[in-house]
C-alpha atoms as a PDB file:
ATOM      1  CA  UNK A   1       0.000   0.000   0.000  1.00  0.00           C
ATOM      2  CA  UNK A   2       1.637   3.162  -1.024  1.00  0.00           C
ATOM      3  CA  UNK A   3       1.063   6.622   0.528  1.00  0.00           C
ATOM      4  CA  UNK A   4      -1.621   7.579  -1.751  1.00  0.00           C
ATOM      5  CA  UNK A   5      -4.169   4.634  -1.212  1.00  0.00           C
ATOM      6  CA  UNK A   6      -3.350   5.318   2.499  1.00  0.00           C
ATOM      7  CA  UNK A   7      -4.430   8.477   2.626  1.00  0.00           C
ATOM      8  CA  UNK A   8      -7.438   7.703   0.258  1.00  0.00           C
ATOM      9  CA  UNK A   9      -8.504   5.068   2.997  1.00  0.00           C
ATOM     10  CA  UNK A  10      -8.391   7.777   6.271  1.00  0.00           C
ATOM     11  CA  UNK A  11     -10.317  10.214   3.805  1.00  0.00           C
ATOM     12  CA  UNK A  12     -13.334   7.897   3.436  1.00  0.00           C
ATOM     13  CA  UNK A  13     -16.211   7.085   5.874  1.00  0.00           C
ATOM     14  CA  UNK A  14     -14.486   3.645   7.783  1.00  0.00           C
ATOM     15  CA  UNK A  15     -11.077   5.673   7.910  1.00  0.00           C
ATOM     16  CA  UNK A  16     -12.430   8.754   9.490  1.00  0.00           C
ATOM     17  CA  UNK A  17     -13.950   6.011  12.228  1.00  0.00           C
ATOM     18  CA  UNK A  18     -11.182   4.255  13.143  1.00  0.00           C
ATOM     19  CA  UNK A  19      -9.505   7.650  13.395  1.00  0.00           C
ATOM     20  CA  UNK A  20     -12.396   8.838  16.246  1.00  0.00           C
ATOM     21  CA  UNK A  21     -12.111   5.949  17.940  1.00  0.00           C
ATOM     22  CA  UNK A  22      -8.225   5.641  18.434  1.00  0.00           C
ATOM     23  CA  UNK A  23      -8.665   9.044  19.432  1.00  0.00           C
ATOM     24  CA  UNK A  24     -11.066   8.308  21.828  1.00  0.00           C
ATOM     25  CA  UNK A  25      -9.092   5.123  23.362  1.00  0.00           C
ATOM     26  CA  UNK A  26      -6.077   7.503  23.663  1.00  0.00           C
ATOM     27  CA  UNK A  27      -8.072  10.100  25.422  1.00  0.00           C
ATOM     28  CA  UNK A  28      -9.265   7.432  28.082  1.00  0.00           C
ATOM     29  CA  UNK A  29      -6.127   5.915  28.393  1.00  0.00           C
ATOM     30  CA  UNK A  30      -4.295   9.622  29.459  1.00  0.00           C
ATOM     31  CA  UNK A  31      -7.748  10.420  31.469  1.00  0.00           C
ATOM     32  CA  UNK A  32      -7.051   6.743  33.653  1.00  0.00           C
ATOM     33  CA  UNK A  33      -3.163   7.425  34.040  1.00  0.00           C
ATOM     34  CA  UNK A  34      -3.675  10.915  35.410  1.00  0.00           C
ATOM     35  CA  UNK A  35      -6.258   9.854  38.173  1.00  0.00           C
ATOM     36  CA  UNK A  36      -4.106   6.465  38.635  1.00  0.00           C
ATOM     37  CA  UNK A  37      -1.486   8.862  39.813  1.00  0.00           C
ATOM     38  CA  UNK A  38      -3.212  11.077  41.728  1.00  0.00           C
ATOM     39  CA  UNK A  39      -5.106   8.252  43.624  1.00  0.00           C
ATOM     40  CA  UNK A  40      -1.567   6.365  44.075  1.00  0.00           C
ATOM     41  CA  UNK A  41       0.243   9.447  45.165  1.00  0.00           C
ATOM     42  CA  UNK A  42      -2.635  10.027  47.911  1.00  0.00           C
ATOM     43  CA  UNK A  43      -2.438   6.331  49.101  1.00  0.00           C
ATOM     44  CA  UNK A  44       1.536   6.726  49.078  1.00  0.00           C
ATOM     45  CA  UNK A  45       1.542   9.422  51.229  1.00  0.00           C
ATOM     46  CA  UNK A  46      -1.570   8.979  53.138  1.00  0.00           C
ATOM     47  CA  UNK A  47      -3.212  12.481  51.997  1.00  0.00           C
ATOM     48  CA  UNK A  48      -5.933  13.868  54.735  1.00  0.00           C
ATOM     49  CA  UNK A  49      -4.139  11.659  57.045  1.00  0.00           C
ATOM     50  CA  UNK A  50      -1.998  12.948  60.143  1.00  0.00           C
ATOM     51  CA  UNK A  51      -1.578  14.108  64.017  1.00  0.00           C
ATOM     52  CA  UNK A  52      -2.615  17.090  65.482  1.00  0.00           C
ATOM     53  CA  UNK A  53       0.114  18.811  67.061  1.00  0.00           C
ATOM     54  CA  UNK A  54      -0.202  19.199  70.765  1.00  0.00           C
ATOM     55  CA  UNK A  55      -0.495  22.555  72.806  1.00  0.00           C
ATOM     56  CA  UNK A  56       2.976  22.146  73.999  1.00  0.00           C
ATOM     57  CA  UNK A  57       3.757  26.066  75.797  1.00  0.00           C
ATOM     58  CA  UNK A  58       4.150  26.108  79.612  1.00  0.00           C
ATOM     59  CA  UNK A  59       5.190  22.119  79.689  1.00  0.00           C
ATOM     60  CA  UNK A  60       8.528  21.143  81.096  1.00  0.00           C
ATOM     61  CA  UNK A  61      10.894  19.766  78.253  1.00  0.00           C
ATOM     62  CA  UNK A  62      10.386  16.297  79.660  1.00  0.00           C
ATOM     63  CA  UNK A  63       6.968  15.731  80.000  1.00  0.00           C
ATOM     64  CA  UNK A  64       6.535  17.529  76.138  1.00  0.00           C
ATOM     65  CA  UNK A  65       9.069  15.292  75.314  1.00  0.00           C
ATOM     66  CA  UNK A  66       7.195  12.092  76.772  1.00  0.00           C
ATOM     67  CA  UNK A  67       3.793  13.747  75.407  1.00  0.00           C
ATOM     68  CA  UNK A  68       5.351  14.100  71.227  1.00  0.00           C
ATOM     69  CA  UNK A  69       7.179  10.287  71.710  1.00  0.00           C
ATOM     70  CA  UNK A  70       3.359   8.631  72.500  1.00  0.00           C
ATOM     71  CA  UNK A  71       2.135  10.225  69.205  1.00  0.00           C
ATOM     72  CA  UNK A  72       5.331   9.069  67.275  1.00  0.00           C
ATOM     73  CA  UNK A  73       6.572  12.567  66.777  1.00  0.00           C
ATOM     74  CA  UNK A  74      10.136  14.375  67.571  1.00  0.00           C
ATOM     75  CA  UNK A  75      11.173  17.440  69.594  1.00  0.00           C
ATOM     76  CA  UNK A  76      14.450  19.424  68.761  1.00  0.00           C
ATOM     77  CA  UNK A  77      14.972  22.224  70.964  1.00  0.00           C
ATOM     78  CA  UNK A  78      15.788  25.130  68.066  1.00  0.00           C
ATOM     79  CA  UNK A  79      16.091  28.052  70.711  1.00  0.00           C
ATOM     80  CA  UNK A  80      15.839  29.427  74.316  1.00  0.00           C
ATOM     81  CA  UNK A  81      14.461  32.750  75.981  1.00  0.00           C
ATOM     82  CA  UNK A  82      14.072  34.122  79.298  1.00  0.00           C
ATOM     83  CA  UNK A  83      10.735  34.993  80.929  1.00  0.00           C
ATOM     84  CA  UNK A  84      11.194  35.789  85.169  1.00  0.00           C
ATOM     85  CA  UNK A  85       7.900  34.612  85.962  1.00  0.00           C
ATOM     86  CA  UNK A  86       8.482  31.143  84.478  1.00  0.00           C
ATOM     87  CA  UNK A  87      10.198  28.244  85.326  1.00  0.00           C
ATOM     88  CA  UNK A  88      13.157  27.341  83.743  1.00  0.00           C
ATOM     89  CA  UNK A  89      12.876  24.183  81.812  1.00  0.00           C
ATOM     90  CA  UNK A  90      10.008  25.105  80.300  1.00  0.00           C
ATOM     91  CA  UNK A  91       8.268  25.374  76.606  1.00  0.00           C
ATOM     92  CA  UNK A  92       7.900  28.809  75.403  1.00  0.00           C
ATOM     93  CA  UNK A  93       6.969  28.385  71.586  1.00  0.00           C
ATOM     94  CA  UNK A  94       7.068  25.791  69.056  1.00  0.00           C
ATOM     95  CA  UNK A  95       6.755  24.945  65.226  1.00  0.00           C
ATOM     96  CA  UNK A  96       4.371  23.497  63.843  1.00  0.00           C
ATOM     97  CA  UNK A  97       1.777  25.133  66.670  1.00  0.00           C
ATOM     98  CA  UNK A  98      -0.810  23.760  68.295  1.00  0.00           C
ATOM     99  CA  UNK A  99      -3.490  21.571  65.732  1.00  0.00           C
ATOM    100  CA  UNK A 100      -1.397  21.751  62.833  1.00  0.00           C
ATOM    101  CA  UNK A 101      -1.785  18.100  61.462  1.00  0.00           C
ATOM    102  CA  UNK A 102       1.991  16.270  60.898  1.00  0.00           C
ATOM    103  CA  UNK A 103       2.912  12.792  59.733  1.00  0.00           C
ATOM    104  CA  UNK A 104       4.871  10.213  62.060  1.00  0.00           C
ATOM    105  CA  UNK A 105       7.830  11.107  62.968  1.00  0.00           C
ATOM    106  CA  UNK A 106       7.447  14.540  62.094  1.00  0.00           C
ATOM    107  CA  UNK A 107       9.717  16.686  64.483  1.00  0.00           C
ATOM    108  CA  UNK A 108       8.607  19.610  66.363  1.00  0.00           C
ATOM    109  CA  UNK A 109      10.938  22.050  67.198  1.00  0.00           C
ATOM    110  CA  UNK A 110      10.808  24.458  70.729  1.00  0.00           C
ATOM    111  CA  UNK A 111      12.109  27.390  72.227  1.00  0.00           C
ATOM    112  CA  UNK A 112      12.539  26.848  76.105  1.00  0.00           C
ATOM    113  CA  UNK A 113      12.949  28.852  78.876  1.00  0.00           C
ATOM    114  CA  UNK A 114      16.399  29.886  80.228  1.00  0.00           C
ATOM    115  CA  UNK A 115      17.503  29.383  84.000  1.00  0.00           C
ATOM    116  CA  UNK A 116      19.245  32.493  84.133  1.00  0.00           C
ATOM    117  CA  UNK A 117      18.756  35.632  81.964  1.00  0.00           C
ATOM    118  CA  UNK A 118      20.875  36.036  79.023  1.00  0.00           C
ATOM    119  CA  UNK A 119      24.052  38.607  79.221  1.00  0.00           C
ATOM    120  CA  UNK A 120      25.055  40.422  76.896  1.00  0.00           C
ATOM    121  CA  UNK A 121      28.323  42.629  76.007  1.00  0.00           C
ATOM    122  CA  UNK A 122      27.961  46.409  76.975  1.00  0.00           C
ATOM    123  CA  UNK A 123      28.631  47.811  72.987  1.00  0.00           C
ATOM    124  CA  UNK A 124      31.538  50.169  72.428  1.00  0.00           C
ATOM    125  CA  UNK A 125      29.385  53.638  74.016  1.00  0.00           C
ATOM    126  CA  UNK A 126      31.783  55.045  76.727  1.00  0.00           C
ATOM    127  CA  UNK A 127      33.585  58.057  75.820  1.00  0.00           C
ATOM    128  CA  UNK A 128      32.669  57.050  72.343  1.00  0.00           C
ATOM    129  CA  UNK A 129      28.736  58.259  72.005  1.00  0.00           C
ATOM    130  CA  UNK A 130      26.204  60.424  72.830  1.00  0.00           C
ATOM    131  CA  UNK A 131      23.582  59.864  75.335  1.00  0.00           C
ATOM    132  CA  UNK A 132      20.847  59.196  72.616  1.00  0.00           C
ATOM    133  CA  UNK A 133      22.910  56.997  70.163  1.00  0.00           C
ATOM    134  CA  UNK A 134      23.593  55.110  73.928  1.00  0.00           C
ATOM    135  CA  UNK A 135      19.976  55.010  74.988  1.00  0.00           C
ATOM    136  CA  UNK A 136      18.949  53.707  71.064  1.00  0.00           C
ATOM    137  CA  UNK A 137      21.726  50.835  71.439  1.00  0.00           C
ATOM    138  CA  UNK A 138      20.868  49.732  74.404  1.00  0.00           C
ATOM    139  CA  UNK A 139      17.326  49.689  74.402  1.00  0.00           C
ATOM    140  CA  UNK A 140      17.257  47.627  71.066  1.00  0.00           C
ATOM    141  CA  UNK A 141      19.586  45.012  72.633  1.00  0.00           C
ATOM    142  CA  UNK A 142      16.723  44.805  75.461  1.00  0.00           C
ATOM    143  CA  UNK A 143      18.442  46.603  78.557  1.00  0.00           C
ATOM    144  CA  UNK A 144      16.411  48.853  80.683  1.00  0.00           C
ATOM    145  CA  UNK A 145      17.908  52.071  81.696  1.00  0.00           C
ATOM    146  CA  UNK A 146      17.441  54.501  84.760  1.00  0.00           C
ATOM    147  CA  UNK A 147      17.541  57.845  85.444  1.00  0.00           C
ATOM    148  CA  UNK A 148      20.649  59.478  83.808  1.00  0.00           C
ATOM    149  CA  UNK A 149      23.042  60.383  86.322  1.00  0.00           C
ATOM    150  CA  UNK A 150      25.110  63.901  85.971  1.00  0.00           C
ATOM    151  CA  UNK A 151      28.762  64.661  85.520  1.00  0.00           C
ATOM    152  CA  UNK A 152      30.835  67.017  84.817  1.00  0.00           C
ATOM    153  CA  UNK A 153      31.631  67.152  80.955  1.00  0.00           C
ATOM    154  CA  UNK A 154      30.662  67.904  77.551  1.00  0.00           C
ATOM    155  CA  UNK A 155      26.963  68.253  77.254  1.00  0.00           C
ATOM    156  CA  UNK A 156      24.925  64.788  76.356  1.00  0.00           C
ATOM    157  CA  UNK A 157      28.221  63.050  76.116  1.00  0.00           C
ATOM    158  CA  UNK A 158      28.217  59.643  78.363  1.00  0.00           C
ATOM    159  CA  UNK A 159      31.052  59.006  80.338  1.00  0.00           C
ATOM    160  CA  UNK A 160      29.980  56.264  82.183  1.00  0.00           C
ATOM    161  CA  UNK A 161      27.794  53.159  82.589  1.00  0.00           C
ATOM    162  CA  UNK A 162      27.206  52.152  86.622  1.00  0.00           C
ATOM    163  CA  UNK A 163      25.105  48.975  86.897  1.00  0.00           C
ATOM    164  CA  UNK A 164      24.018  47.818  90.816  1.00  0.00           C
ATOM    165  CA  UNK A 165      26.269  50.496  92.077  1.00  0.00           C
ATOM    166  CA  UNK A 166      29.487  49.230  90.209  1.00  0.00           C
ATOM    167  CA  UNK A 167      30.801  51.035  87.224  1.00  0.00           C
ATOM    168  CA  UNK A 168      31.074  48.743  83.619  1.00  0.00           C
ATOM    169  CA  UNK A 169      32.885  49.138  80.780  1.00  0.00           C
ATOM    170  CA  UNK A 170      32.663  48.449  77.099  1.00  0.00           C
ATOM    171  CA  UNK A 171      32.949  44.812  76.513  1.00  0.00           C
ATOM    172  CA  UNK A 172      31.812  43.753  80.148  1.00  0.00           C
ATOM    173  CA  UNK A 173      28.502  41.187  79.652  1.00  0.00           C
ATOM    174  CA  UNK A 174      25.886  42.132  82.051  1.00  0.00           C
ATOM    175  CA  UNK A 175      22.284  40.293  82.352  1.00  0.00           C
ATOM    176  CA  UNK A 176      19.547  41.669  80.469  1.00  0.00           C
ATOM    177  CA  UNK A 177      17.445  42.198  82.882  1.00  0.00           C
ATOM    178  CA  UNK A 178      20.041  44.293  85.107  1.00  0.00           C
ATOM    179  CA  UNK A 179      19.083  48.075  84.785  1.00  0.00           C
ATOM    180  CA  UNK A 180      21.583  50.548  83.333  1.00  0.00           C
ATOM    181  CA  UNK A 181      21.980  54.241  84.502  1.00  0.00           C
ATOM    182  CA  UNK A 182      24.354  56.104  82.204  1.00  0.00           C
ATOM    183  CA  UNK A 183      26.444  58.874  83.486  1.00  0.00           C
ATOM    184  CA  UNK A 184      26.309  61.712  81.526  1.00  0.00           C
ATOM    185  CA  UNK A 185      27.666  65.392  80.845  1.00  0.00           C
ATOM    186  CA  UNK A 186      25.844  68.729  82.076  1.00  0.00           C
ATOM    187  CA  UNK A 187      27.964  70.778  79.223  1.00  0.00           C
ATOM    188  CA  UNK A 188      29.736  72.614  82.399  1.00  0.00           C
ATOM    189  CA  UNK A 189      33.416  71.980  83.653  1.00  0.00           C
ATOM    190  CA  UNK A 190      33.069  73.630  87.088  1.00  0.00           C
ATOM    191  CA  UNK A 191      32.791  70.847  89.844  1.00  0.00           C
ATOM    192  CA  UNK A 192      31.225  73.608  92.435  1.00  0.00           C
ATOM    193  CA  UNK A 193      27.590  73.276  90.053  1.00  0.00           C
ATOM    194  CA  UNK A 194      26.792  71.000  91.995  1.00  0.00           C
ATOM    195  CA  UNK A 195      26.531  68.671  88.796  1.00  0.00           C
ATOM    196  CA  UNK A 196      28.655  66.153  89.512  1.00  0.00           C
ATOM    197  CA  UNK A 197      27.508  62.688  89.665  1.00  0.00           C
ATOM    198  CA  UNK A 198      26.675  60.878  93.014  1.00  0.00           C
ATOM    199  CA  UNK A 199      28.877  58.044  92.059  1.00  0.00           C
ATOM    200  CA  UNK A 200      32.336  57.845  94.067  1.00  0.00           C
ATOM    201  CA  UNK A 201      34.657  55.191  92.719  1.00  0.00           C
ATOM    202  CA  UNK A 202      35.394  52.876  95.355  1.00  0.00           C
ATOM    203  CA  UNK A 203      38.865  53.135  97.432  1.00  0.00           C
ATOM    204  CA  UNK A 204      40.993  50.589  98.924  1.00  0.00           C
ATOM    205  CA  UNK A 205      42.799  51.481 102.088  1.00  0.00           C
ATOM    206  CA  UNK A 206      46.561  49.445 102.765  1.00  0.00           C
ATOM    207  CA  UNK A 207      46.963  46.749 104.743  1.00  0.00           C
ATOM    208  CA  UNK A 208      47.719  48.039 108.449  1.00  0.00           C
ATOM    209  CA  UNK A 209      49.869  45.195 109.251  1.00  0.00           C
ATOM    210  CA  UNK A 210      51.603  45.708 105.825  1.00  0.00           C
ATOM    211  CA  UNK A 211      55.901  46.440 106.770  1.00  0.00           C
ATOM    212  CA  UNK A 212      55.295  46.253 110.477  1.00  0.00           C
ATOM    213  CA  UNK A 213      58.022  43.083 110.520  1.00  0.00           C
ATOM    214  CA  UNK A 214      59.974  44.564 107.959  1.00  0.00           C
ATOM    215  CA  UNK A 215      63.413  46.478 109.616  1.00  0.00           C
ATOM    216  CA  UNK A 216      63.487  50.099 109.483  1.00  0.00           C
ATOM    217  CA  UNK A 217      66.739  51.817 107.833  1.00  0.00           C
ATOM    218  CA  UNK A 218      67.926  52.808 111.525  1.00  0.00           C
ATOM    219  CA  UNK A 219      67.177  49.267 112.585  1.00  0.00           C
ATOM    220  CA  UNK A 220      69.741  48.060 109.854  1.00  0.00           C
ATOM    221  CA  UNK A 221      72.411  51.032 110.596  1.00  0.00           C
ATOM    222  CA  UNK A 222      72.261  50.521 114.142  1.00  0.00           C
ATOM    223  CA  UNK A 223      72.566  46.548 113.587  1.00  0.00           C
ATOM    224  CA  UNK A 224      75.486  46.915 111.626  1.00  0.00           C
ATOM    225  CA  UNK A 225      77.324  49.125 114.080  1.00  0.00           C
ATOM    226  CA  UNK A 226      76.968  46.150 117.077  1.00  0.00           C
ATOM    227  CA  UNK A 227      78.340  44.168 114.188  1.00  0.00           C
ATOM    228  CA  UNK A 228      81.151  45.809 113.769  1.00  0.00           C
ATOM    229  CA  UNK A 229      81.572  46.883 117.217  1.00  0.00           C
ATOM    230  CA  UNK A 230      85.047  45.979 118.617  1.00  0.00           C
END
């Protein structure tokens, strides 16, 4: 059969047929291997199936951790805070949250609660900023800051940081939730304003019983003269 009587058979009445229907049979057979997938993709991965995530915040670690195991699920501890009023040990937030439906062994990861607040490193502000660009870095890094204290100095200018009475410096890592007061210039340089700070750097007086077995220089001289006496 060459090309010519093929065509001439698709052109008449049977050909056109058997055309429709392969088409048809094709159609079917694409329409039953799409929702053969989607049906076996489903039943691989067990689609509308899962666990509702427990209300985990306020547990200790141990008992969330005994609560996730029962329901075949993990628990990665991904971060920790600080909260005063809470104990330490405890769940503060987690991912997934609470009724968010997981597959076994899905893990679920916390933040829990420090036993001590978190320090951090005073930034590089004494003698090196004003009192606002102070205020604005410490304040973002979460401390909480008193009164300003006043010294003698260029105006705004901080001199200082005194934290429970002791003076820091830049570098020194103080707890969070200690309270800063930052000693700071009045703009004046005479001492008899009566702006001068408060704040007295602490003094150490000598040992009394410091030298009182060591020999005195007429000791010696008059030691050496019995010596030497005939």
């Amino acid at each position: 059969m060459n090309a010519k009587e093929f065509f001439s058979k698709i052109g008449g009445k049977m050909g056109r047929f058997y055309v429709l229907i392969n088409l048809l049979a094709m159609a079917v057979v694409i329409i039953l291997l799409c929702v053969g997938v989607k049906f076996g993709l489903a039943l691989y991965t067990h689609h509308g199936e899962g666990i509702d995530v427990p209300d985990l915040k306020g547990m200790s670690y141990l008992k969330a951790r005994l609560l996730l195991e029962e329901n075949d699920l993990n628990i990665v501890v991904s971060d920790s805070g600080y909260v005063k009023t809470i104990p330490a040990d405890c769940i503060l937030a987690q991912t997934p949250g609470v009724g968010t439906k997981v597959k076994s062994g899905h893990t679920i990861y916390v933040t829990v609660n420090s036993p001590s607040s978190p320090t951090f490193a005073i930034p590089d502000i004494v003698d090196n900023s004003s009192f606002r660009e102070a205020e604005a870095k410490l304040m973002a890094m979460g401390f909480k800051l008193t009164e300003p204290q006043k010294v003698v100095g260029e105006k705004d200018w901080v001199y200082g940081i005194i934290c429970r009475g002791r003076r820091v410096s830049n570098g020194d890592r103080i707890p969070i939730d200690y309270p800063l007061t930052l000693m700071i210039g009045t703009g004046s340089y005479d001492e008899d304003d009566g702006a001068i700070s408060d704040y007295v750097e602490p003094t150490y007086e000598a040992d009394p019983t410091e030298g009182m077995n060591e020999p005195s220089a007429a000791d010696e001289v008059d030691d050496f003269e019995e010596v030497t006496a005939p």
